[in-house]
N, C-alpha and C. Protein backbone atom coordinates (compact mmCIF):
# COMPACT_ATOMS: atom_id res chain seq x y z
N UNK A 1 -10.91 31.26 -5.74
CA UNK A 1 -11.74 30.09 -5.80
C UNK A 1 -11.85 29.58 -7.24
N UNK A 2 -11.87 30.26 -8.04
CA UNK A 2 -11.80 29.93 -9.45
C UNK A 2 -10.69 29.21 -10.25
N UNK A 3 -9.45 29.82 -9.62
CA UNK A 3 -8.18 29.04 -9.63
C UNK A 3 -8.66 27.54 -9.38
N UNK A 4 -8.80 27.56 -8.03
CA UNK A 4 -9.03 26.14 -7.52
C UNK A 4 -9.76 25.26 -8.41
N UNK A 5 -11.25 25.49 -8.57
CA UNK A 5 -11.94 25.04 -9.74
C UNK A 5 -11.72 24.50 -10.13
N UNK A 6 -10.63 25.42 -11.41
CA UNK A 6 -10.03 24.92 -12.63
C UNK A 6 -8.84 24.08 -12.24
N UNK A 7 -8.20 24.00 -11.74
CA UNK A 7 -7.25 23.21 -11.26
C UNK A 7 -7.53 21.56 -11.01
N UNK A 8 -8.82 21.80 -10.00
CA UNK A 8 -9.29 20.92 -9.49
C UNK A 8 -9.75 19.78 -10.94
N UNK A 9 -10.91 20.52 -11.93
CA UNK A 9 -11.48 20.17 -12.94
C UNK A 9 -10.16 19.43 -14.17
N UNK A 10 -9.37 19.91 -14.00
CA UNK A 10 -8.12 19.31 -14.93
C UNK A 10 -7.57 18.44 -14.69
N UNK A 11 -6.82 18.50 -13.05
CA UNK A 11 -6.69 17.21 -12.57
C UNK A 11 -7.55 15.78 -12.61
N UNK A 12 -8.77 16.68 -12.19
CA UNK A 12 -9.91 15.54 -12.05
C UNK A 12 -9.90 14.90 -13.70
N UNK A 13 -10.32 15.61 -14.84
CA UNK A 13 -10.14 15.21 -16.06
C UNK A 13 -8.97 14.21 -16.74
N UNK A 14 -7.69 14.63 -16.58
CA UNK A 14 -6.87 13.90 -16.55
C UNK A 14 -6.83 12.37 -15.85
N UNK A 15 -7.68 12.46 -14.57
CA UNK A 15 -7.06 11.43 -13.96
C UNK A 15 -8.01 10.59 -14.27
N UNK A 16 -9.42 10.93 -14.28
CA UNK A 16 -10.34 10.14 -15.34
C UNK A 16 -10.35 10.04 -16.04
N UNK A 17 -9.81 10.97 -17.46
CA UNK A 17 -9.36 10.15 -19.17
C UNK A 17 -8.51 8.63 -19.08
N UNK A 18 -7.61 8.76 -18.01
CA UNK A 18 -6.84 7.38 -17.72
C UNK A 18 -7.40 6.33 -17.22
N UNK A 19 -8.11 6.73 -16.03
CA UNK A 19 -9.40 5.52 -15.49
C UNK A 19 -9.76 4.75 -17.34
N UNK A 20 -10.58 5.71 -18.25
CA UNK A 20 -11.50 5.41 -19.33
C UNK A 20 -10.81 4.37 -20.07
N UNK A 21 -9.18 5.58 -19.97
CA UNK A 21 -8.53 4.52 -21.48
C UNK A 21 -8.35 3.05 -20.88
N UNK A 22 -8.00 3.10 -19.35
CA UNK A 22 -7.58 1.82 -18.79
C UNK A 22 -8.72 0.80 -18.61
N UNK A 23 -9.84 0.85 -18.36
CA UNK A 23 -10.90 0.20 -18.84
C UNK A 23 -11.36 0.06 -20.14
N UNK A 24 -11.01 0.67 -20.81
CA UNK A 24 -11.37 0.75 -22.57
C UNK A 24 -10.42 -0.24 -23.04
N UNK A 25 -8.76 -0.39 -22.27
CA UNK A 25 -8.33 -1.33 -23.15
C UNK A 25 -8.64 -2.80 -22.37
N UNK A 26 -9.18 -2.81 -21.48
CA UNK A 26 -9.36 -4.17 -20.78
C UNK A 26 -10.53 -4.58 -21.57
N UNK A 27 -11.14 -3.94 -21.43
CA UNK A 27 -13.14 -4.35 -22.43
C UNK A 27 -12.42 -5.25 -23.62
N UNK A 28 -13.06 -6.57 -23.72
CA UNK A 28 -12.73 -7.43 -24.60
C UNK A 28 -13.34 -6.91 -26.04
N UNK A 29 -14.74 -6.50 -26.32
CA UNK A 29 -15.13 -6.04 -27.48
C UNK A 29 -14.14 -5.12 -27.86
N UNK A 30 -13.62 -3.99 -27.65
CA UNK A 30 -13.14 -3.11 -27.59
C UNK A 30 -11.51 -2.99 -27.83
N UNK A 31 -10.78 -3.96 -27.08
CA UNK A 31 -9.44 -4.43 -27.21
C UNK A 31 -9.57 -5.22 -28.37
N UNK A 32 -10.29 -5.97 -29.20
CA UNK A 32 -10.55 -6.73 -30.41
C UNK A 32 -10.35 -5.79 -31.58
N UNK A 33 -10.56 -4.47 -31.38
CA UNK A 33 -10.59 -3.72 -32.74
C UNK A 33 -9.35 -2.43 -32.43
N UNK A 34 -8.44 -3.23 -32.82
CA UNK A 34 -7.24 -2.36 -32.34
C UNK A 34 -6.62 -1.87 -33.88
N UNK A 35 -6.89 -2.43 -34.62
CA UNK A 35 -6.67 -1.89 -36.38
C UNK A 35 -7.80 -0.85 -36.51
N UNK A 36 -8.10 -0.24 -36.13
CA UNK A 36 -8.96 1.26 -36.51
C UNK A 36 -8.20 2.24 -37.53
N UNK A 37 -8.68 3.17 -38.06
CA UNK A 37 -8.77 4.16 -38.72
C UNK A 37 -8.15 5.26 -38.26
N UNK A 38 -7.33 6.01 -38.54
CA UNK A 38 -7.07 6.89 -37.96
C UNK A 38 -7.85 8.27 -37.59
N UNK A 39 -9.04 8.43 -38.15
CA UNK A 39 -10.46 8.81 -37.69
C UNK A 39 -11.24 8.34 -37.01
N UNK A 40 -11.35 7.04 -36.49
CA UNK A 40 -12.04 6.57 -35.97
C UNK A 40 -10.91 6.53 -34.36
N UNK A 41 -9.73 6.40 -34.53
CA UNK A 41 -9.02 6.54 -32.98
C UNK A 41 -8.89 7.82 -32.61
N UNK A 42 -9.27 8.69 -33.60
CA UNK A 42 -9.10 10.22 -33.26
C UNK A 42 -10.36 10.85 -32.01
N UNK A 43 -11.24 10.10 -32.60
CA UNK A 43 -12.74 10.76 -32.46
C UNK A 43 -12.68 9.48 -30.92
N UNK A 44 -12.45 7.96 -31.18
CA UNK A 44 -12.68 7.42 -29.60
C UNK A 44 -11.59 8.27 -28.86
N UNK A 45 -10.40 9.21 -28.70
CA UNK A 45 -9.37 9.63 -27.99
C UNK A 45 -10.90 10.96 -27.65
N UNK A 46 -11.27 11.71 -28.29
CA UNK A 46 -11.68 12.74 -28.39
C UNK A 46 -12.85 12.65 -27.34
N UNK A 47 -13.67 11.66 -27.76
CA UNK A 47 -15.13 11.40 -27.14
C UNK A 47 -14.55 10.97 -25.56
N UNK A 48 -13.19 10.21 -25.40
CA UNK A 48 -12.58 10.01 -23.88
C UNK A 48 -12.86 10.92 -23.00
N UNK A 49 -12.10 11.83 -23.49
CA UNK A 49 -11.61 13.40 -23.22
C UNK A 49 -13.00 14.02 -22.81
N UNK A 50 -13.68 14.07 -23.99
CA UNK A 50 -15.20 14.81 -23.52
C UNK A 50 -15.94 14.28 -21.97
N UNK A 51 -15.83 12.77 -22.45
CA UNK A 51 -16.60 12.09 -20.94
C UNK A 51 -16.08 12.30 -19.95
N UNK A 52 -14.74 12.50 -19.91
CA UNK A 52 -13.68 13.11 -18.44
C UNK A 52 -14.04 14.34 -18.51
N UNK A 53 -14.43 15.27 -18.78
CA UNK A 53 -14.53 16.44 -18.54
C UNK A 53 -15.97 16.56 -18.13
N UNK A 54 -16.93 16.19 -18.83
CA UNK A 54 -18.18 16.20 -18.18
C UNK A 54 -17.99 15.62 -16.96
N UNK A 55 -17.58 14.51 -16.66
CA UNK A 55 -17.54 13.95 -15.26
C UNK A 55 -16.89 14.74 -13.99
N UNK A 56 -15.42 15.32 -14.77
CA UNK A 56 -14.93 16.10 -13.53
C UNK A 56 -15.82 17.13 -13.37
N UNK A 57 -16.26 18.02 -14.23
CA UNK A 57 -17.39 19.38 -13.87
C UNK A 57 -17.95 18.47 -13.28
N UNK A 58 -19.09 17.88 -13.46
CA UNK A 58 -19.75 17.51 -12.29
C UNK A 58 -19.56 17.36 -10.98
N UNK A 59 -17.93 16.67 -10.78
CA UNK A 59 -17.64 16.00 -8.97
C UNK A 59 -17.08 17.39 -8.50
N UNK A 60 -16.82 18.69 -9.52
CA UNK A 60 -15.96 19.74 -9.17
C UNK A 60 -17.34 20.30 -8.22
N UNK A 61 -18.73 20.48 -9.31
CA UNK A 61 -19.49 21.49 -8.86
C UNK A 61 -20.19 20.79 -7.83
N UNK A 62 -20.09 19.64 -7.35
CA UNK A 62 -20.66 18.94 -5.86
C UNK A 62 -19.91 19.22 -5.08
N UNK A 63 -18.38 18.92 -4.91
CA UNK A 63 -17.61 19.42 -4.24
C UNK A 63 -17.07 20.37 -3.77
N UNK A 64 -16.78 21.76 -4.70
CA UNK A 64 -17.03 23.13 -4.23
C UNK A 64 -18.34 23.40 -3.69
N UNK A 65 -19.59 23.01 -4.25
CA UNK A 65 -20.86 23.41 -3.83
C UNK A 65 -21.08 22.92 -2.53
N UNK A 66 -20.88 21.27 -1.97
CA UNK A 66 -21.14 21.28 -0.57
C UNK A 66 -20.13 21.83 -0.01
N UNK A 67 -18.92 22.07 -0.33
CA UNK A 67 -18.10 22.74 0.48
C UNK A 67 -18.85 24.04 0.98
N UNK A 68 -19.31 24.86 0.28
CA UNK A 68 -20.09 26.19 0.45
C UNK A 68 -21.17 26.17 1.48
N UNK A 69 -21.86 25.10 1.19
CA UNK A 69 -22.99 24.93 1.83
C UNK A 69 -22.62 24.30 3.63
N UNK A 70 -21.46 24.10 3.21
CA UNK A 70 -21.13 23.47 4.83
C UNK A 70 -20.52 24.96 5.73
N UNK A 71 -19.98 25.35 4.59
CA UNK A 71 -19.69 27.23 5.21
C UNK A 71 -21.21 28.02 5.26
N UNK A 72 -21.99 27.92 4.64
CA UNK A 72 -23.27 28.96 5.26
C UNK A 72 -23.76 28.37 5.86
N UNK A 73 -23.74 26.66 7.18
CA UNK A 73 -24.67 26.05 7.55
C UNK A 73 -23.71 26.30 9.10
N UNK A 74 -22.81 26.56 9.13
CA UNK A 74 -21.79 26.51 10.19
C UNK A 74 -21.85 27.65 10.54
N UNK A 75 -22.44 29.38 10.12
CA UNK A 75 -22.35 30.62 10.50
C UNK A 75 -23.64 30.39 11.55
């Protein structure tokens, strides 16, 4: 089950860092400041990454969790 998890949580991460960047470059404020810093694109790549990962833990631990709960409600 732990396998799964993590599997699950990476995928999920991945596939939401792309959702972010793909809305990040549509956002007009945002697509306007495309001459950045190379510290400053480091840290928006970085902070992406973070928000996809908080997000997938979250849909991971609803999703394994009702899964569980639909197995002790069914015994």
């Amino acid at each position: 089950m732990i396998k799964a998890s993590l599997l699950i949580m990476t995928v999920l991460t991945v596939l939401i860092s792309m959702g972010l960047r793909w809305r990040q470059a549509r956002t007009p404020q945002v697509a306007a400041v495309r001459r950045a810093s190379l510290i400053a694109r480091g840290k928006k790549g970085f902070d992406r990454w973070i928000t996809a990962a908080a997000i997938a833990a979250v849909v991971t631990i609803a999703l394994l969790g009702g899964l569980h709960w639909l197995k002790v409600f069914a015994r």
